[in-house]
Every structure is written in structure tokens, then in C-alpha cells.
N, C-alpha and C. Protein backbone atom coordinates (compact mmCIF):
# COMPACT_ATOMS: atom_id res chain seq x y z
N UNK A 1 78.41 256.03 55.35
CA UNK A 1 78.11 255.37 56.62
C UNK A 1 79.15 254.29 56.85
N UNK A 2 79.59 254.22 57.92
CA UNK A 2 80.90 252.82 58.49
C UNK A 2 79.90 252.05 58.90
N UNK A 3 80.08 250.89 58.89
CA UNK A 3 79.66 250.17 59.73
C UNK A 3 80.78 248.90 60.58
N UNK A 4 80.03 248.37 61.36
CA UNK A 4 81.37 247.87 62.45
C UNK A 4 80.46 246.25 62.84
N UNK A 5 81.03 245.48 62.99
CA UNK A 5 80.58 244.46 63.58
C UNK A 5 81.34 243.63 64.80
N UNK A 6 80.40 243.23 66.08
CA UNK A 6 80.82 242.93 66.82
C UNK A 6 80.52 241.57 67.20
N UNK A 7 81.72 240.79 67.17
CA UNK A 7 81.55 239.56 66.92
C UNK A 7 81.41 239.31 68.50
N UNK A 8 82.34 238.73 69.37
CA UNK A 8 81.91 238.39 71.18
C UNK A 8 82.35 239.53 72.18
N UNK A 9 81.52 239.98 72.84
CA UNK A 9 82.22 240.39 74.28
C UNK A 9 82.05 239.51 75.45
N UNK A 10 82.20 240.18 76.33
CA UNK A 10 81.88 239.60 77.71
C UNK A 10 80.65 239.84 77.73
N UNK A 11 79.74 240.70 76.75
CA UNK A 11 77.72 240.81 76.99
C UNK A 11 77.42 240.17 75.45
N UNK A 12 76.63 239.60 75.54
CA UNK A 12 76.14 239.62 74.09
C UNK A 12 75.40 240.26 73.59
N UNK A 13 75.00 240.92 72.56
CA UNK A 13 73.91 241.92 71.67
C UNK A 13 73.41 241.77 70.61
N UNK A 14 72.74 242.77 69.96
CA UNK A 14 71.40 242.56 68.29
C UNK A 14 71.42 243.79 68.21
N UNK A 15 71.66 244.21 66.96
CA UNK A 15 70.72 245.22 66.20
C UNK A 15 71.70 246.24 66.26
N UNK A 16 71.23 247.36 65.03
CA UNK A 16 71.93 248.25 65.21
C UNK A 16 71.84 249.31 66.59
N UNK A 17 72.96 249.64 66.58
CA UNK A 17 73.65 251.43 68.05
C UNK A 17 73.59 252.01 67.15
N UNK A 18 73.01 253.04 67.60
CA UNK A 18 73.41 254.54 66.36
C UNK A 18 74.49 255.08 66.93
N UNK A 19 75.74 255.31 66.31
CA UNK A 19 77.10 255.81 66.76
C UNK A 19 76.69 257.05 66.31
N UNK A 20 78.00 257.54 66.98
CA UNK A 20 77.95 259.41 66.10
C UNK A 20 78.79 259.00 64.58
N UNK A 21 78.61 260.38 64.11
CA UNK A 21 79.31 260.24 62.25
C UNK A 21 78.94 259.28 61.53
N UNK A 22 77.51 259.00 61.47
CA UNK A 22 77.12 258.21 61.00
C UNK A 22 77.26 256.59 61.09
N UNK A 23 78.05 255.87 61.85
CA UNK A 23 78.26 254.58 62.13
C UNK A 23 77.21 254.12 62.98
N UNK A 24 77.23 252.70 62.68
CA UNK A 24 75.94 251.99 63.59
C UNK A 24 76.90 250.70 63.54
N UNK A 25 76.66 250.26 64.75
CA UNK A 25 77.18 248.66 64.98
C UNK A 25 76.26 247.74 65.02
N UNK A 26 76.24 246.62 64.49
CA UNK A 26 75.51 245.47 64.48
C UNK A 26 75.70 244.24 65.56
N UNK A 27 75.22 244.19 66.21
CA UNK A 27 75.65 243.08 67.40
C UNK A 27 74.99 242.27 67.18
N UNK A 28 75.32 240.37 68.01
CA UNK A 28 74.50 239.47 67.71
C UNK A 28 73.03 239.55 68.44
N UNK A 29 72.51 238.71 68.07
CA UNK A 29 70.76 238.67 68.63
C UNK A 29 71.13 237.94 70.14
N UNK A 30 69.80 238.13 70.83
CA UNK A 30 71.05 237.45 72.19
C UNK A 30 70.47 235.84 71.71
N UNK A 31 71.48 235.11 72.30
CA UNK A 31 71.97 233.32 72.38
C UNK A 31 70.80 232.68 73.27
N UNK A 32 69.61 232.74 73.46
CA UNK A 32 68.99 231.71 74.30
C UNK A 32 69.55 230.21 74.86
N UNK A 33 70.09 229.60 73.96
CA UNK A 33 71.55 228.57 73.86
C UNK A 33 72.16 228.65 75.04
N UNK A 34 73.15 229.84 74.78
CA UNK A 34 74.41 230.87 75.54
C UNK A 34 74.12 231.03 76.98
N UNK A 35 72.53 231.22 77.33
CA UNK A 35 72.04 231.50 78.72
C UNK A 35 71.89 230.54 79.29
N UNK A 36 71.08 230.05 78.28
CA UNK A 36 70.75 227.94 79.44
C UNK A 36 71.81 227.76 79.64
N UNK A 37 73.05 227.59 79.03
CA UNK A 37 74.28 226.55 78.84
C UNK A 37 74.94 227.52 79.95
N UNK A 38 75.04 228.77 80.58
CA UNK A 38 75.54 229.51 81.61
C UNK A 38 75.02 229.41 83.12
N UNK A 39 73.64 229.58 83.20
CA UNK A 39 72.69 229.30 83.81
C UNK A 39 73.01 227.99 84.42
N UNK A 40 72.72 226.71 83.52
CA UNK A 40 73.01 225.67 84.37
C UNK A 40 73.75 225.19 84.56
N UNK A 41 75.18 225.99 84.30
CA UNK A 41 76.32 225.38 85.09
C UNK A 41 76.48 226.19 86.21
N UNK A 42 75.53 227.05 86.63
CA UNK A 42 75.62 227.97 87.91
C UNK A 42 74.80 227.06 89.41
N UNK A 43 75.33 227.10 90.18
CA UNK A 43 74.55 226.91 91.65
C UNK A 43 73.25 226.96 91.68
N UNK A 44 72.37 226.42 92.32
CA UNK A 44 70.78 226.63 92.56
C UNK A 44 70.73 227.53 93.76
N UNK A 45 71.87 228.83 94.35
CA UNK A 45 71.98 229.58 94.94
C UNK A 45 71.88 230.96 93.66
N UNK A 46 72.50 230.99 92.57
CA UNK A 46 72.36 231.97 91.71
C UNK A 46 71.00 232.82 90.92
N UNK A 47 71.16 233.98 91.32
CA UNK A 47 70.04 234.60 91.19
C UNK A 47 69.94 235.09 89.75
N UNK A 48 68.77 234.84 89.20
CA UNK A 48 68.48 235.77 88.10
C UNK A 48 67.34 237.36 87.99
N UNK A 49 68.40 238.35 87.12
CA UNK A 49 67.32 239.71 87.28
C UNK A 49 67.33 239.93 85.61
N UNK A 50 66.01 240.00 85.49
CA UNK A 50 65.99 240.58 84.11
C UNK A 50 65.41 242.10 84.15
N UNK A 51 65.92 242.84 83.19
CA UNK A 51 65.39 244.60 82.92
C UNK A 51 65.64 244.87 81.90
N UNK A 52 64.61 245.87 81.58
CA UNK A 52 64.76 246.60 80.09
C UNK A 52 65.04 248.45 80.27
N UNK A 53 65.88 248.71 79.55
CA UNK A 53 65.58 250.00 79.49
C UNK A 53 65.41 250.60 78.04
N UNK A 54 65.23 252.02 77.66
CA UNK A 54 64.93 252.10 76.16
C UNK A 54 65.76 253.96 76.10
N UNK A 55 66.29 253.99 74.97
CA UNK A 55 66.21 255.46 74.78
C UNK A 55 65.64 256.02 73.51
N UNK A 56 65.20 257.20 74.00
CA UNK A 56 64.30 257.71 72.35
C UNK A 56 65.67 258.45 71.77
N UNK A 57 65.81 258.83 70.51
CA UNK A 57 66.42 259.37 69.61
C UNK A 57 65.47 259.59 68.01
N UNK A 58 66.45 260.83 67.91
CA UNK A 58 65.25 261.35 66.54
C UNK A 58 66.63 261.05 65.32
N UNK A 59 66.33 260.07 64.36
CA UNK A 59 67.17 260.22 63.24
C UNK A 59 66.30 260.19 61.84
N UNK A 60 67.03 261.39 60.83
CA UNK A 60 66.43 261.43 59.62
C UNK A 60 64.57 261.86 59.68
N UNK A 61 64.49 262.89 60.95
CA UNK A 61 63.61 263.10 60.85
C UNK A 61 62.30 262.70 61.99
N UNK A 62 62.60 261.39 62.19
CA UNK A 62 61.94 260.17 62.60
C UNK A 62 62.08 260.13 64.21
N UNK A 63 61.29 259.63 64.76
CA UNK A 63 61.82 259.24 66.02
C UNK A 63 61.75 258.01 66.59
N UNK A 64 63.05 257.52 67.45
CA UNK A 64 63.29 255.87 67.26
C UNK A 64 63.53 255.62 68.69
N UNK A 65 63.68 254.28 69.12
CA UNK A 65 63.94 254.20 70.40
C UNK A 65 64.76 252.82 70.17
N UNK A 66 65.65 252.98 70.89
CA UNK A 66 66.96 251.52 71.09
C UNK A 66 66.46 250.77 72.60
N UNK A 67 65.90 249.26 72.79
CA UNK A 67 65.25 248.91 73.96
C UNK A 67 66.74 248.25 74.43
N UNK A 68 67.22 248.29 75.30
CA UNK A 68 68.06 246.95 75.73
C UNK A 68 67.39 246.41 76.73
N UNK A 69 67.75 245.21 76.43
CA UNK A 69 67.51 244.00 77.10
C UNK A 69 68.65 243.19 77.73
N UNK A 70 68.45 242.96 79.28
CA UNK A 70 69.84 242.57 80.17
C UNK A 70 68.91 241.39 81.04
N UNK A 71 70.31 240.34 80.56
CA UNK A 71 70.00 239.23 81.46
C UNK A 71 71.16 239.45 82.58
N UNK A 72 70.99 239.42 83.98
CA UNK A 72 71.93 239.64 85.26
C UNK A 72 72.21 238.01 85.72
N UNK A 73 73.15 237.53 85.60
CA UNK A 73 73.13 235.98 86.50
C UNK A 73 73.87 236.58 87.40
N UNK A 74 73.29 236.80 88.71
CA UNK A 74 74.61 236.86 89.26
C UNK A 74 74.77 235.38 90.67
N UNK A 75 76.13 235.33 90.40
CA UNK A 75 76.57 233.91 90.20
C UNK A 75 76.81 233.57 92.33
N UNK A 76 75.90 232.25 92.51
CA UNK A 76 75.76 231.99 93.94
C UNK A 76 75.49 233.02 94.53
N UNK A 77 74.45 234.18 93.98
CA UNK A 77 73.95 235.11 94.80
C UNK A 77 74.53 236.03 95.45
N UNK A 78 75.86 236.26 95.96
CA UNK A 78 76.79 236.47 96.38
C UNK A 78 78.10 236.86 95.34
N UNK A 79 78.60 236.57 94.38
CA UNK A 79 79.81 236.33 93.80
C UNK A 79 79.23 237.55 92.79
N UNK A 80 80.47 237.76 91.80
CA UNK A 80 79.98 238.56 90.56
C UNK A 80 78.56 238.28 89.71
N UNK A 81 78.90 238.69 88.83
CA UNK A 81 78.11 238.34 87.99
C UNK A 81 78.21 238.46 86.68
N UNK A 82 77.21 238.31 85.46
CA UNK A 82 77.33 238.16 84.06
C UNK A 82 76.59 238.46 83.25
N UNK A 83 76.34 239.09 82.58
CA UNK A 83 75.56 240.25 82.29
C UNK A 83 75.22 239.51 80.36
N UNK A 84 74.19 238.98 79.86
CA UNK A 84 73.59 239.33 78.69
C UNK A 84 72.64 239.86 78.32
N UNK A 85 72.73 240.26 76.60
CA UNK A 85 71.65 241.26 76.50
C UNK A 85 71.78 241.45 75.10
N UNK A 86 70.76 242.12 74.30
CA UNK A 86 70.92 242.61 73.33
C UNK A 86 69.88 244.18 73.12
N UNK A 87 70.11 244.74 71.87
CA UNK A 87 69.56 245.98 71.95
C UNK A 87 68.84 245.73 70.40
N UNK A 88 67.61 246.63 70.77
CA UNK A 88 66.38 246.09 69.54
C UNK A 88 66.24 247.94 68.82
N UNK A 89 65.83 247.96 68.11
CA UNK A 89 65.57 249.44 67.17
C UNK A 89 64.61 249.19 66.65
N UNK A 90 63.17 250.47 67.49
CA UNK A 90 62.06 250.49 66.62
C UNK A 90 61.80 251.95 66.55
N UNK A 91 60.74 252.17 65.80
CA UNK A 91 60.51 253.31 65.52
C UNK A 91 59.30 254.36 66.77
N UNK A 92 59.64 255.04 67.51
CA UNK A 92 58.89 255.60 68.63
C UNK A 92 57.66 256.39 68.29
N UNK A 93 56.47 255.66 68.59
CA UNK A 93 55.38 256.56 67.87
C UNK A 93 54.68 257.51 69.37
N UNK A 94 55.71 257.57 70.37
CA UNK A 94 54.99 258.56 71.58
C UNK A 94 54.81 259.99 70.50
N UNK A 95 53.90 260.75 71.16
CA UNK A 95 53.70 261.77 70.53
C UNK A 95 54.35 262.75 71.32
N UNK A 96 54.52 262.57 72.85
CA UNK A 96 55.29 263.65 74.03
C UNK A 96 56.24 262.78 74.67
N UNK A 97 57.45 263.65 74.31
CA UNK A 97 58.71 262.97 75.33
C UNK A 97 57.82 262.93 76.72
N UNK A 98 57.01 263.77 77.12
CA UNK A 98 57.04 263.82 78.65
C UNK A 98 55.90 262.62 78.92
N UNK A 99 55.55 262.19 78.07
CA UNK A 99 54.27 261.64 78.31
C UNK A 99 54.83 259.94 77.61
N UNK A 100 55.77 259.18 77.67
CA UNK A 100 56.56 258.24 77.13
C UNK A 100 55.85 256.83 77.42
N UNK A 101 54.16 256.93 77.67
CA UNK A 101 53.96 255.83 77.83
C UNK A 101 53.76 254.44 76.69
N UNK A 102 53.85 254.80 75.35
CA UNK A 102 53.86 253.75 74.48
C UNK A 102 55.30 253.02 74.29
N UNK A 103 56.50 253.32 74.86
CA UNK A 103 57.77 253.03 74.55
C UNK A 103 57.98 252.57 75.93
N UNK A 104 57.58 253.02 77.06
CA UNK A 104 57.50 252.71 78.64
C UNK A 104 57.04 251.12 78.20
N UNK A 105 55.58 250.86 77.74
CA UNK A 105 54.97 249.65 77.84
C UNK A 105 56.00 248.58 76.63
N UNK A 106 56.41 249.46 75.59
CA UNK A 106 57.46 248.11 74.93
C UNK A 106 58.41 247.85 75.72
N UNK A 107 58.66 248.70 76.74
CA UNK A 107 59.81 247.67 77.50
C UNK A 107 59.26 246.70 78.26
N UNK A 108 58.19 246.82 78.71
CA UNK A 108 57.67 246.14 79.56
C UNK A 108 57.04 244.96 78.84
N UNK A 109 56.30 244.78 77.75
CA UNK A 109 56.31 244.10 76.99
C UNK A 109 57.38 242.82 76.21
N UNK A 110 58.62 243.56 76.11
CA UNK A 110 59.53 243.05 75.64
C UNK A 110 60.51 241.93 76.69
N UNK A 111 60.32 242.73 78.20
CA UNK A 111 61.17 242.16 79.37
C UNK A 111 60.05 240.11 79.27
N UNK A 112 58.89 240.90 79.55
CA UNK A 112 58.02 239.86 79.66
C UNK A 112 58.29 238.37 78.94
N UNK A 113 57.94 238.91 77.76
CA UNK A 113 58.40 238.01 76.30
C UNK A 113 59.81 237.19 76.85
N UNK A 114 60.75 238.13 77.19
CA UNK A 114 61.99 237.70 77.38
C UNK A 114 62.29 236.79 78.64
N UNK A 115 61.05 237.03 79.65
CA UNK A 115 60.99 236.09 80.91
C UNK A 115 60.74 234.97 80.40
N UNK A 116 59.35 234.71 79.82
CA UNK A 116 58.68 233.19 79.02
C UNK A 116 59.46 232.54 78.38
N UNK A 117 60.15 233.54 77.38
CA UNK A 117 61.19 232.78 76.55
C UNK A 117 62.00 231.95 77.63
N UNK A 118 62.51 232.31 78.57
CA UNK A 118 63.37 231.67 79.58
C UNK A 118 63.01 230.39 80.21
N UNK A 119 61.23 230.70 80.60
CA UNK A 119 60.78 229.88 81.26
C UNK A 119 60.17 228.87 80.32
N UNK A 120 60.12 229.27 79.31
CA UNK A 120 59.35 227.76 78.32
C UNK A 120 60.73 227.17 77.78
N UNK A 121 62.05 227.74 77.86
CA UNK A 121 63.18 226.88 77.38
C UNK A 121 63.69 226.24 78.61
N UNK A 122 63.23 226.25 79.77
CA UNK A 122 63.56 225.81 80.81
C UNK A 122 64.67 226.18 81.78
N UNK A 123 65.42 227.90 81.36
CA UNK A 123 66.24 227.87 81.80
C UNK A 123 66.30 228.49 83.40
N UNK A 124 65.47 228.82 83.88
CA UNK A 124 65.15 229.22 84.97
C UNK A 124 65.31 227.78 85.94
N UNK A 125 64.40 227.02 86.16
CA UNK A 125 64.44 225.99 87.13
C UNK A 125 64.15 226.82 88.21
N UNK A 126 64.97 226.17 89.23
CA UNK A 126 64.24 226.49 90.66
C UNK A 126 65.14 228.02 91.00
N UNK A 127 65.95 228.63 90.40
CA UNK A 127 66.53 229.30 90.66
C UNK A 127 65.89 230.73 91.05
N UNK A 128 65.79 231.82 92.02
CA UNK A 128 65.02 233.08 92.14
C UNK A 128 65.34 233.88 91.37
N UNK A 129 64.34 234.57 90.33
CA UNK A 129 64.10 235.16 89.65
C UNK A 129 63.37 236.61 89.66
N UNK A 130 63.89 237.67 88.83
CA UNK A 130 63.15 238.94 89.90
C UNK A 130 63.23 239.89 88.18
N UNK A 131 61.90 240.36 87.82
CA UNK A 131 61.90 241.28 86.92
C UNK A 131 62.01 242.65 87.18
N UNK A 132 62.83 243.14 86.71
CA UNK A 132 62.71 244.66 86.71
C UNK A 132 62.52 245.71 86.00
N UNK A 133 61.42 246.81 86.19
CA UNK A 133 60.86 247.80 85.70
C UNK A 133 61.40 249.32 85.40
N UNK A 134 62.25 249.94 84.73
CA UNK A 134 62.81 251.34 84.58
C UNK A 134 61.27 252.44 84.57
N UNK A 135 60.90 252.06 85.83
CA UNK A 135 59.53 253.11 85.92
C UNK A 135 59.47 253.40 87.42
N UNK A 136 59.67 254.89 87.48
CA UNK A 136 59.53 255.23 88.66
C UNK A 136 58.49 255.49 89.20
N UNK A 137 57.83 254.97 90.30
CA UNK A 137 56.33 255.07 90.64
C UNK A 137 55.59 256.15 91.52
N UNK A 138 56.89 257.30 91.07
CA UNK A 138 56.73 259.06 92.09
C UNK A 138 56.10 260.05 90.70
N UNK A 139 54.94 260.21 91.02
CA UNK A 139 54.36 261.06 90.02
C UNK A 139 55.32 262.43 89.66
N UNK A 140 56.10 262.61 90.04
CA UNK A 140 56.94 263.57 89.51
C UNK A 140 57.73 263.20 88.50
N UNK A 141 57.92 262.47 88.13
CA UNK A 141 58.57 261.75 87.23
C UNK A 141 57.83 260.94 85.82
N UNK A 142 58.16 261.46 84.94
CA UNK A 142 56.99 260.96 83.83
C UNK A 142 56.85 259.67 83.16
N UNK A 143 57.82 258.47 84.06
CA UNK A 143 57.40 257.31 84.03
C UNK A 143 56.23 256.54 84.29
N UNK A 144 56.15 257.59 85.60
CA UNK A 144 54.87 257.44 86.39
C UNK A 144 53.70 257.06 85.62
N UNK A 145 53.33 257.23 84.67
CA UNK A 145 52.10 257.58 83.82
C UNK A 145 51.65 255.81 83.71
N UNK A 146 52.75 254.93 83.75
CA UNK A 146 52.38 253.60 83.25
C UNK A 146 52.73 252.71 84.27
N UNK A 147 53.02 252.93 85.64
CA UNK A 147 52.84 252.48 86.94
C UNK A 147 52.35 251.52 87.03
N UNK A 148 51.08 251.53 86.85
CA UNK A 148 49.19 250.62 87.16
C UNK A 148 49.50 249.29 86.15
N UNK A 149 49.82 250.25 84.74
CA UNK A 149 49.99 249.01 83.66
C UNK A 149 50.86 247.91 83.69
N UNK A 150 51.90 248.65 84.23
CA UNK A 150 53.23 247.64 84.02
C UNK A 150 53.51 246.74 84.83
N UNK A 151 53.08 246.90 86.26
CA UNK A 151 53.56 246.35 87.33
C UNK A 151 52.01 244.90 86.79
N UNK A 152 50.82 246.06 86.58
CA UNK A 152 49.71 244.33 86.36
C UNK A 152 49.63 243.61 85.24
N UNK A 153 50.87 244.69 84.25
CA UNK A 153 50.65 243.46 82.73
C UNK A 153 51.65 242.10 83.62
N UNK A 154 53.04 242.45 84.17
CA UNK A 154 54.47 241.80 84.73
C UNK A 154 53.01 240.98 85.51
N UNK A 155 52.87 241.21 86.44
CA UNK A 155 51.93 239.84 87.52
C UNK A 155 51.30 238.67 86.36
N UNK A 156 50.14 239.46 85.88
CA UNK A 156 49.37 238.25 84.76
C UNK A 156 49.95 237.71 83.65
N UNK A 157 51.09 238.07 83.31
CA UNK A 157 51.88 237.28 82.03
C UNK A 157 53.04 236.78 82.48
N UNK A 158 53.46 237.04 83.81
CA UNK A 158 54.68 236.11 84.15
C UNK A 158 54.65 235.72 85.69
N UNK A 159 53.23 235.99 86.48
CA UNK A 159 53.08 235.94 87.91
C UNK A 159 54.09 235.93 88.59
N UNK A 160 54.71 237.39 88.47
CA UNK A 160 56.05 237.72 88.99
C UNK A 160 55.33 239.30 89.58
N UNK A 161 56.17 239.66 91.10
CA UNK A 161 55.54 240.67 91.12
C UNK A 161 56.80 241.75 91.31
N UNK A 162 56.99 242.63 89.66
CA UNK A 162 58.11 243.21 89.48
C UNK A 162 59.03 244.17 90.15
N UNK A 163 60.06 244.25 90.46
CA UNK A 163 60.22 245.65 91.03
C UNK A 163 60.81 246.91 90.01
N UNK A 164 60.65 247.87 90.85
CA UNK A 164 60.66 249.09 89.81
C UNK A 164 62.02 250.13 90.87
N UNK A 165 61.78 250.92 90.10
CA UNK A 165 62.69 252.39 90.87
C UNK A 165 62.63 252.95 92.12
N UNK A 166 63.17 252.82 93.25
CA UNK A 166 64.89 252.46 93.13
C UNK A 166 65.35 251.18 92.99
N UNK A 167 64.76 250.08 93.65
CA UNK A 167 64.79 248.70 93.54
C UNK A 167 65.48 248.12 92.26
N UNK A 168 64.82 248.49 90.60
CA UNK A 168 65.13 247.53 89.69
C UNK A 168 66.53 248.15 88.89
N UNK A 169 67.60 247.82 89.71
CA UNK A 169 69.18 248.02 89.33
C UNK A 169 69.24 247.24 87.69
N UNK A 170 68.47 245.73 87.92
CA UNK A 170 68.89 245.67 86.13
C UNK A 170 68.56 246.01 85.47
N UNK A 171 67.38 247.00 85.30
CA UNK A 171 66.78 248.09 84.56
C UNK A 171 67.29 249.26 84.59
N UNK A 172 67.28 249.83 85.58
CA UNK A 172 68.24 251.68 85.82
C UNK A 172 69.57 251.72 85.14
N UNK A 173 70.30 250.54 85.90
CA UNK A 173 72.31 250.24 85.75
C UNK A 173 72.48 249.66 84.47
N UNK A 174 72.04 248.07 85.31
CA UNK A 174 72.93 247.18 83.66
C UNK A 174 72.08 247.15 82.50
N UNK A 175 71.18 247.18 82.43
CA UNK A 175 70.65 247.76 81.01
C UNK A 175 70.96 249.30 80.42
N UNK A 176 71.17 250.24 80.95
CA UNK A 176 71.33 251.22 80.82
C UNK A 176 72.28 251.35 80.52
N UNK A 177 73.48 250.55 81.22
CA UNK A 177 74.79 250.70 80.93
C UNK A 177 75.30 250.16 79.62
N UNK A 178 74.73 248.59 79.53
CA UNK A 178 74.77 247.74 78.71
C UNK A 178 74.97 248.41 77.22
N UNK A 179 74.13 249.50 76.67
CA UNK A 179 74.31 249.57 75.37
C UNK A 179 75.54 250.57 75.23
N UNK A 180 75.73 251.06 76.00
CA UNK A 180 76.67 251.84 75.93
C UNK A 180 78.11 251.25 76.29
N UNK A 181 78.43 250.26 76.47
CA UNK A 181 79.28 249.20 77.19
C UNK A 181 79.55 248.66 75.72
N UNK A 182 78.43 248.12 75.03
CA UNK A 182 78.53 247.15 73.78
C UNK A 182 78.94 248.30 72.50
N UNK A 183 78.49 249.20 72.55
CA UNK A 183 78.79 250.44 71.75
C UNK A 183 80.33 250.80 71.45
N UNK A 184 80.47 251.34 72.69
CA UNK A 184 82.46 251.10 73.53
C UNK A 184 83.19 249.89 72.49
N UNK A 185 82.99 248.75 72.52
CA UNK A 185 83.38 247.48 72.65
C UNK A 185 83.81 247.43 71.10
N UNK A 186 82.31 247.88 70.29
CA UNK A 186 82.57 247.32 69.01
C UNK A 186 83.90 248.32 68.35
């Protein structure tokens, strides 16, 4: 097994990527620090989006899921933006790919956690804030299944009222993109 370590990018990260040929990269945990100290040197025009996305993978048997987690500043609302995040590895106990609602709710779980964390370190302030959900709410789609849950766990644990698919870009895009970006990198 190689292993690789990635000391800074332009995103920050945690945990092992499962590479191909056996390599896994280790990225940092994300900086709570790193965000306040970004955050408030930004405008009280700059928006914040947080999203999670997750992928399942079967290794050694097992089946696992990689969550990323993406913080979006994007800067005076208007301007670019800046993307942190890190990626977590647990073990996926869904029993049906099609039916993905126990790994659906750790993201949703995890985004949450990751809002509070924000808001009990104070880094939010008055700035608009918008969570986003990688759950599409068209029963054709087997996200669907955790719709009801996710959108009313997001209201009562962060009285935020989340958006989802097509709406939640930092969930679909930059989380999605994100591990595969940090993967690239290392």
C-alpha cells in the first residue's frame, strides 16, 4: 500500500481517499480556526453554503462510504469564492444501494453538526447562511426515501430551512467535486 500525504491546498481535508492500486491519501481534518479567521475577514455581504455529499464503495469485502463535507464562502456574494472541506470514512451499513437511506441521513447528520460547530464558534455572525441537501425530492430517484427526514431533522437542529436538488449546488457540485479535487491534488 503507498500512502501520500497532503499537506495544504487551496481546500482543506481529513481522512483517508481510497485511490486506485491500493493508495489512500490522508488529508488534514478541516481547521475550524482556518474558517473563522477567513470568514471574518470577508464582508457582511458574503454568503455562506454548507453541503454534504457521500459515496458508497465496497473494499475488502465491506462496504464503506467517504462523506465530504464543503464549506462555500463565497466572497461579497457576488465575487468568487472558497471552498473548505474535509472527507470522513465510515463503514456503510445500508443493506440496498437503492434504498440509501442510513448513509442519506449521515450526511445530513454530519452537515448539521458542522452548521452548530460554526454557529457555537461564532463564525457565522450576521452573515446569510443556506444548508444544503444532496436529496432529490422526485420519487424517482432513490434519495427520495429520506425527503420528510432530512429537510425536518435540518429545521429543528439548526432552524434553517434547507435546500435540496436542484437548488443545493454545495451538495451536488462542490462537495462532490471536492473529494475528487483533493484526491487530484495529493
Amino acid at each position: 500500500m503507498v500512502e501520500c500525504y497532503l499537506a495544504k491546498v487551496n481546500v482543506v481535508g481529513s481522512n483517508p481517499i481510497a485511490r486506485s492500486n491500493n493508495q489512500r491519501c490522508f488529508m488534514k481534518k478541516l481547521d475550524i480556526a482556518e474558517v473563522t479567521s477567513f470568514i471574518h475577514a470577508q464582508s457582511p455581504e458574503t454568503k455562506i453554503y454548507i453541503g454534504a455529499d457521500s459515496e458508497r464503495y465496497r473494499r475488502d469485502g465491506k462496504w464503506y462510504a467517504d462523506y465530504t463535507l464543503a464549506i462555500v464562502v463565497h466572497i461579497d456574494g457576488r465575487h468568487g469564492c472558497k471552498i473548505f472541506g474535509e472527507v470522513q470514512t465510515e463503514i456503510d451499513y445500508d443493506v440496498k444501494n437503492s434504498k440509501p437511506s442510513m448513509r442519506l441521513m449521515n450526511e445530513v447528520y454530519k452537515v448539521a453538526d458542522l452548521y452548530n460547530k460554526l454557529v457555537d464558534a461564532d463564525v457565522i455572525g450576521e452573515k446569510e447562511v443556506q444548508i444544503h441537501l444532496d436529496i432529490n425530492p422526485q420519487e424517482c430517484y432513490n434519495s427520495s426515501v429520506v425527503i420528510q427526514q432530512a429537510v425536518g431533522y435540518i429545521k429543528g437542529m439548526c432552524n434553517v430551512v434547507p435546500m435540496v436538488k436542484p437548488n443545493a449546488f454545495a451538495a451536488s457540485y462542490a462537495a462532490d467535486r471536492l473529494k475528487h479535487v483533493m484526491a487530484m491534488a495529493a
